[in-house]
N, C-alpha and C. Protein backbone atom coordinates (compact mmCIF):
# COMPACT_ATOMS: atom_id res chain seq x y z
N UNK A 1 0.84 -1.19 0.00
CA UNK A 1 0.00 0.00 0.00
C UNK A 1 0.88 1.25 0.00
N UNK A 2 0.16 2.50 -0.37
CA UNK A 2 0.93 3.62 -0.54
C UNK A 2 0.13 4.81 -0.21
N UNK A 3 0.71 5.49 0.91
CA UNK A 3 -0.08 6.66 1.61
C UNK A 3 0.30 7.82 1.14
N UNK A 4 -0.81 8.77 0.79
CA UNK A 4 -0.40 9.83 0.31
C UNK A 4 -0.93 11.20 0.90
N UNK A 5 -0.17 11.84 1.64
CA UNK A 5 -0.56 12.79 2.31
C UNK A 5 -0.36 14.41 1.78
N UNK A 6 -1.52 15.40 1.89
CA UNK A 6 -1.09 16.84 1.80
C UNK A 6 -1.23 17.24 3.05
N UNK A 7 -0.26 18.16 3.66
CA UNK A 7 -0.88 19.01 5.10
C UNK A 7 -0.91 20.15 4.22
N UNK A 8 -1.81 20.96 5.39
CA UNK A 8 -2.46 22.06 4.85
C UNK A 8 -2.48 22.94 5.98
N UNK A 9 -1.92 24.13 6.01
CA UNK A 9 -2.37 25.27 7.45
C UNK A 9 -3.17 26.30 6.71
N UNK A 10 -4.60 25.99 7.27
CA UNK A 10 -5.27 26.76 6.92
C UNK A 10 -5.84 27.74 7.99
N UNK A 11 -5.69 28.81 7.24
CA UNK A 11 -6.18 30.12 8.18
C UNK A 11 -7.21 30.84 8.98
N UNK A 12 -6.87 30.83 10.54
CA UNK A 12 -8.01 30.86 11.01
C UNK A 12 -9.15 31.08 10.70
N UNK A 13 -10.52 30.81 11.25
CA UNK A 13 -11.29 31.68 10.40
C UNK A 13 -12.09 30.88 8.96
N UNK A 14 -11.18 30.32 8.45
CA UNK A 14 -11.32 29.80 7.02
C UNK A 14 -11.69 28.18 6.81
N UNK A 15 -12.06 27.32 8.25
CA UNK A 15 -11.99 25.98 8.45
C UNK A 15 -13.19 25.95 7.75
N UNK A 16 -14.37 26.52 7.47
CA UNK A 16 -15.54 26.02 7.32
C UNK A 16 -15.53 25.94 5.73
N UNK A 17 -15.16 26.83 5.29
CA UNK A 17 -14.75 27.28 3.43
C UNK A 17 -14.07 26.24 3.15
N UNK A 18 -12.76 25.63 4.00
CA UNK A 18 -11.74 24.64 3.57
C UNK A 18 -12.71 23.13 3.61
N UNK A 19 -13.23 23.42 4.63
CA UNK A 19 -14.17 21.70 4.50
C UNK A 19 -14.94 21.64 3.45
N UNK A 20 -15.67 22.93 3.04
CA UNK A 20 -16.49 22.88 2.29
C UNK A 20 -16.20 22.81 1.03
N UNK A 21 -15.07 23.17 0.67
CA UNK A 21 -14.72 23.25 -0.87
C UNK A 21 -14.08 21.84 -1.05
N UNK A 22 -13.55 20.73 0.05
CA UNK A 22 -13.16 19.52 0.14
C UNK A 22 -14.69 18.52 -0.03
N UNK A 23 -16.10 18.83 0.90
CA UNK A 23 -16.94 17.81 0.55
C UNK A 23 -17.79 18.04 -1.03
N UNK A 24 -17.34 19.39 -1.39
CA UNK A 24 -18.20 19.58 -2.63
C UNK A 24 -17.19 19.19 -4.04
N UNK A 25 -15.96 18.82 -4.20
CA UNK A 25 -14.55 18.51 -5.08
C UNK A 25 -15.65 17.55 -6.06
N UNK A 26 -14.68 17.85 -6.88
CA UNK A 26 -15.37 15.99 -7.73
C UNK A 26 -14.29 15.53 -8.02
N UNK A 27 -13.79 14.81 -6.98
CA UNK A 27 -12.46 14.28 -7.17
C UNK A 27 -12.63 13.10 -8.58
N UNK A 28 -13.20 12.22 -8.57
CA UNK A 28 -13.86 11.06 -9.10
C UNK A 28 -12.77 9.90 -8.66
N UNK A 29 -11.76 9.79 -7.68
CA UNK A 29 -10.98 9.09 -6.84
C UNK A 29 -11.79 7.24 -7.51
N UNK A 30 -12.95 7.12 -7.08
CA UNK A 30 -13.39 6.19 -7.08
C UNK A 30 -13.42 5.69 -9.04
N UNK A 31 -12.82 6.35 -9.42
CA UNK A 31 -12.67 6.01 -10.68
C UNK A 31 -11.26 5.51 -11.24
N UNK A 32 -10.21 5.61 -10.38
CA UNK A 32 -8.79 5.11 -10.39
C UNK A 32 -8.40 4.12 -10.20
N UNK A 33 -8.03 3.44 -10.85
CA UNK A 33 -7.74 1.77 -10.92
C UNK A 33 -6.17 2.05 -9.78
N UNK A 34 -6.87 1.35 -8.66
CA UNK A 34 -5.76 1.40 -7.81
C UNK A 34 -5.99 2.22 -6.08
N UNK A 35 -6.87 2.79 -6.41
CA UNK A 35 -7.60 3.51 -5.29
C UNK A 35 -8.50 2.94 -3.95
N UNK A 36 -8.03 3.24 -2.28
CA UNK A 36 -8.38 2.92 -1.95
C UNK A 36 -9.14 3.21 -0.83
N UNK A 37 -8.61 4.21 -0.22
CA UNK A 37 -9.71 4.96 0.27
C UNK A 37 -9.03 6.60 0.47
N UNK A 38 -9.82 7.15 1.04
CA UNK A 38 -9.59 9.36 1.31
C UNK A 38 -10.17 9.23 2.56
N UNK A 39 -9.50 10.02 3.53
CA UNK A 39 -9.94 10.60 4.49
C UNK A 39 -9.63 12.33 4.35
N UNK A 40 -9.98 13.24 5.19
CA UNK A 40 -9.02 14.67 5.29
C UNK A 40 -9.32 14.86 6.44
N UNK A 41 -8.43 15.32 7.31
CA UNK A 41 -8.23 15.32 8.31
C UNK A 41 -8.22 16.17 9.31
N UNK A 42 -8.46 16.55 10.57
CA UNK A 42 -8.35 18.42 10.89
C UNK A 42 -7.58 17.81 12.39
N UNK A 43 -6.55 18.94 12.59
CA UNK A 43 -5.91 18.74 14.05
C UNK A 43 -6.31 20.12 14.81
N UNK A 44 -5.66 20.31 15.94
CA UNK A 44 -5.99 20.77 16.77
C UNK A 44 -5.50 22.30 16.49
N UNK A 45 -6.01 23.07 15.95
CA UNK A 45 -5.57 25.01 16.17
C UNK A 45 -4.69 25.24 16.86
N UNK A 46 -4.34 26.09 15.82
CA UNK A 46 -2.97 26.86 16.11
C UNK A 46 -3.32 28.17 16.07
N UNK A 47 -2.28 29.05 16.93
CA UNK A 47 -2.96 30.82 17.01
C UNK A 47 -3.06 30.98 15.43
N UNK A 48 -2.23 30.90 14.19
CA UNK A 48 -2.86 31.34 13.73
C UNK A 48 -3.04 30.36 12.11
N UNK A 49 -3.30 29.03 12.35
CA UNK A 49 -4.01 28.37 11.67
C UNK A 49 -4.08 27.18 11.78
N UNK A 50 -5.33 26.72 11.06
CA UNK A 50 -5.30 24.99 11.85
C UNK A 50 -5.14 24.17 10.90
N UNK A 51 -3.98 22.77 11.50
CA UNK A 51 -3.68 21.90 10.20
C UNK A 51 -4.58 21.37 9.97
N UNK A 52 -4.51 20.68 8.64
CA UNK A 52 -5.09 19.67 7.86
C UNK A 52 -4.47 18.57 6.94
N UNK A 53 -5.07 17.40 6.90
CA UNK A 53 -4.47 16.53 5.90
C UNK A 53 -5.36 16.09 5.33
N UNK A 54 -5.05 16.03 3.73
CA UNK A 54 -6.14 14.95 2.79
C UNK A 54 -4.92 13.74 2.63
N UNK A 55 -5.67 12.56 3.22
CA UNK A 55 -4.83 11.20 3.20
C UNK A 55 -5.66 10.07 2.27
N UNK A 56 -4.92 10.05 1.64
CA UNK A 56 -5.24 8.83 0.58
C UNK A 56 -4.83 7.47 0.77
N UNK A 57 -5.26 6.68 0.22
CA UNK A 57 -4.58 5.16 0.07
C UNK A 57 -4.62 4.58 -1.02
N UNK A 58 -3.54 4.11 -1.85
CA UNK A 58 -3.50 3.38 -2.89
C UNK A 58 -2.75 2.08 -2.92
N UNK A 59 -3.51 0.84 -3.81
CA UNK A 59 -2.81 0.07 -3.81
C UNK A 59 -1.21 -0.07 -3.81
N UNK A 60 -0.88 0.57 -4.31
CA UNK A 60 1.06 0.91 -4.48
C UNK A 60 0.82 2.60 -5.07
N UNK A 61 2.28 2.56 -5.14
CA UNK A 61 3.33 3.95 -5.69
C UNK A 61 2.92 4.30 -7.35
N UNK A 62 2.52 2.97 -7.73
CA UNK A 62 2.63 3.25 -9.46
C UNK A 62 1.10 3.36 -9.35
N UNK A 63 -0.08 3.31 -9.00
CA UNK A 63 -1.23 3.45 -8.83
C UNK A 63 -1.24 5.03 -8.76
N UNK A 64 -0.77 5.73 -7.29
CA UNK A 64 -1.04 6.95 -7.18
C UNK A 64 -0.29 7.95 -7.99
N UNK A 65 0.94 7.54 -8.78
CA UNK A 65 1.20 8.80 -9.99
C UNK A 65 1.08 8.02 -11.07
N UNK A 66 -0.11 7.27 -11.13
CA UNK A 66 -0.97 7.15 -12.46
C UNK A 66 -2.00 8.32 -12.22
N UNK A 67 -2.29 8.17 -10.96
CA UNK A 67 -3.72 8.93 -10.40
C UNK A 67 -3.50 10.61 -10.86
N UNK A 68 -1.40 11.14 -10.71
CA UNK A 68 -1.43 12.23 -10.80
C UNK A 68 -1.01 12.60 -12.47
N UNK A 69 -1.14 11.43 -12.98
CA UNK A 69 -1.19 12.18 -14.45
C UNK A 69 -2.72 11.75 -15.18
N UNK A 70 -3.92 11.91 -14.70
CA UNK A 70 -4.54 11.41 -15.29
C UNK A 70 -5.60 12.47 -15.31
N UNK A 71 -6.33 12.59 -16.11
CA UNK A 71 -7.16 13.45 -16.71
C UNK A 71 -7.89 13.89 -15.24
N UNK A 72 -8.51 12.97 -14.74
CA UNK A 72 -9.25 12.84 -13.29
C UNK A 72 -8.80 14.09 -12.50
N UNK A 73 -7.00 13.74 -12.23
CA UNK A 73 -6.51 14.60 -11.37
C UNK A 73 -6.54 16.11 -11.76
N UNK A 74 -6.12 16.43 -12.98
CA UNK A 74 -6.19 17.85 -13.82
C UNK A 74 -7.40 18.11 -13.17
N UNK A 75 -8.67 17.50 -13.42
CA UNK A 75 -9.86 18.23 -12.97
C UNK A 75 -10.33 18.88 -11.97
N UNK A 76 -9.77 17.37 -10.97
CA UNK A 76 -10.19 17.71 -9.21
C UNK A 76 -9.28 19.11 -8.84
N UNK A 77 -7.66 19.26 -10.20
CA UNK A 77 -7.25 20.23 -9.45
C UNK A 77 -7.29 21.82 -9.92
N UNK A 78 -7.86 22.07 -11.05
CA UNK A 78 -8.26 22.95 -11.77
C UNK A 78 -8.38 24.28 -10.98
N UNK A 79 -9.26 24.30 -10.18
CA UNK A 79 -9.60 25.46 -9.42
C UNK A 79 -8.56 25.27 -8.19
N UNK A 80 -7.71 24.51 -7.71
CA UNK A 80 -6.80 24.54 -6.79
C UNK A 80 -6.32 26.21 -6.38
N UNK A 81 -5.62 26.54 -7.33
CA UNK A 81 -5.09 28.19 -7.42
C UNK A 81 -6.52 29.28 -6.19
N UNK A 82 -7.61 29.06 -6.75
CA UNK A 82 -8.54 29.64 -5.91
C UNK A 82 -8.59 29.86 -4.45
N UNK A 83 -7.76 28.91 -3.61
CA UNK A 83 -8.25 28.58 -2.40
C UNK A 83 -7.31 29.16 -1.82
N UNK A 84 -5.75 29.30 -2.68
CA UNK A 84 -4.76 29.89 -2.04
C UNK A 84 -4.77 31.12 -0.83
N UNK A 85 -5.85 32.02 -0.56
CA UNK A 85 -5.81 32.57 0.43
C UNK A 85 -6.41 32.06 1.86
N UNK A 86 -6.81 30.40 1.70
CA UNK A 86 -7.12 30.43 2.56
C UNK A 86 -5.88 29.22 3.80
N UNK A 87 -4.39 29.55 2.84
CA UNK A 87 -3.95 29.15 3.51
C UNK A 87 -2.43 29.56 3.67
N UNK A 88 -1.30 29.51 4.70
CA UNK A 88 0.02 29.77 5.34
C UNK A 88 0.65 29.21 4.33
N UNK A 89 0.66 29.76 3.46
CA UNK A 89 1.86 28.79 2.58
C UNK A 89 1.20 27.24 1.75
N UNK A 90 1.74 26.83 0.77
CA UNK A 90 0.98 26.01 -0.19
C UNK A 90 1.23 24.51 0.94
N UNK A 91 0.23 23.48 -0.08
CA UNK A 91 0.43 22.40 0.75
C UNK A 91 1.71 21.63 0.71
N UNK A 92 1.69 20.78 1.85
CA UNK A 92 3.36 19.94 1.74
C UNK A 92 3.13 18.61 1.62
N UNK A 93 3.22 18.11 1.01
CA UNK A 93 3.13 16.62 -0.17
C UNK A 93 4.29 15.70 1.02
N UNK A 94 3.64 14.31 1.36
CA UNK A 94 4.10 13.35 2.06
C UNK A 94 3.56 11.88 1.39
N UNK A 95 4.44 11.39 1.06
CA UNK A 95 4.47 10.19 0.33
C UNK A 95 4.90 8.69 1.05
N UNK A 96 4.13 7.57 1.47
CA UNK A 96 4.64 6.36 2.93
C UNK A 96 4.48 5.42 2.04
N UNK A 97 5.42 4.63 2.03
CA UNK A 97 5.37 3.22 0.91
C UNK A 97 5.08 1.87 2.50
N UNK A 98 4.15 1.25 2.63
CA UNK A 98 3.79 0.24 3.38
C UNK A 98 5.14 -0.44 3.50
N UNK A 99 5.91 -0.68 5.11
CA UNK A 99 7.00 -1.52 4.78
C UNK A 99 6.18 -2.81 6.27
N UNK A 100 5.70 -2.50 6.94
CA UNK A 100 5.14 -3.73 8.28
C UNK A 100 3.86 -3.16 7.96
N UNK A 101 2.95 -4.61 8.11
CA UNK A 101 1.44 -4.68 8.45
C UNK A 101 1.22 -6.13 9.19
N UNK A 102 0.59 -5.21 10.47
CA UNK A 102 -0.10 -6.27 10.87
C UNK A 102 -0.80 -6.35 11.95
């Protein structure tokens, strides 16, 4: 399996816009041969913004940058640029290749 994480500090104030523009996406995730599940995530506030993670799961490594060259992804990320004020700096990309399960 292969975990794929963005954090996100988003700016006070702005949690409700950030969820909301995350449950309304059309990612179409469920259309990726290799896909296995999404969560996004919210931690605990900070004075002045609160993290976030969108965490993915894919069968492997070659699954999820199929996922990022694929028409799918262009879409879900199209309007990305838009949201930029509602956060500290862009997101930071974390990539976990499964080495123990059990």
């Amino acid at each position: 399996m292969f975990y794929a994480m963005n954090r996100f500090r988003v700016v006070r104030g702005m949690e409700d816009d950030f969820e909301e523009m995350w449950r309304n996406r059309d990612s179409q995730l469920d259309k990726v041969e290799g896909f296995v599940s999404f969560r996004l995530l919210r931690g605990d506030p900070a004075e002045d913004h609160t993290p976030y993670i969108s965490h993915s799961i894919w069968r492997d490594r070659a699954a999820f940058e199929g996922w990022t060259r694929s028409p799918y992804f262009r879409r879900a990320h199209a309007t990305a640029g838009e949201a930029k004020p509602m956060y500290l700096g862009g997101p930071r990309f974390e990539g976990f290749d499964t080495v123990l399960e059990g």
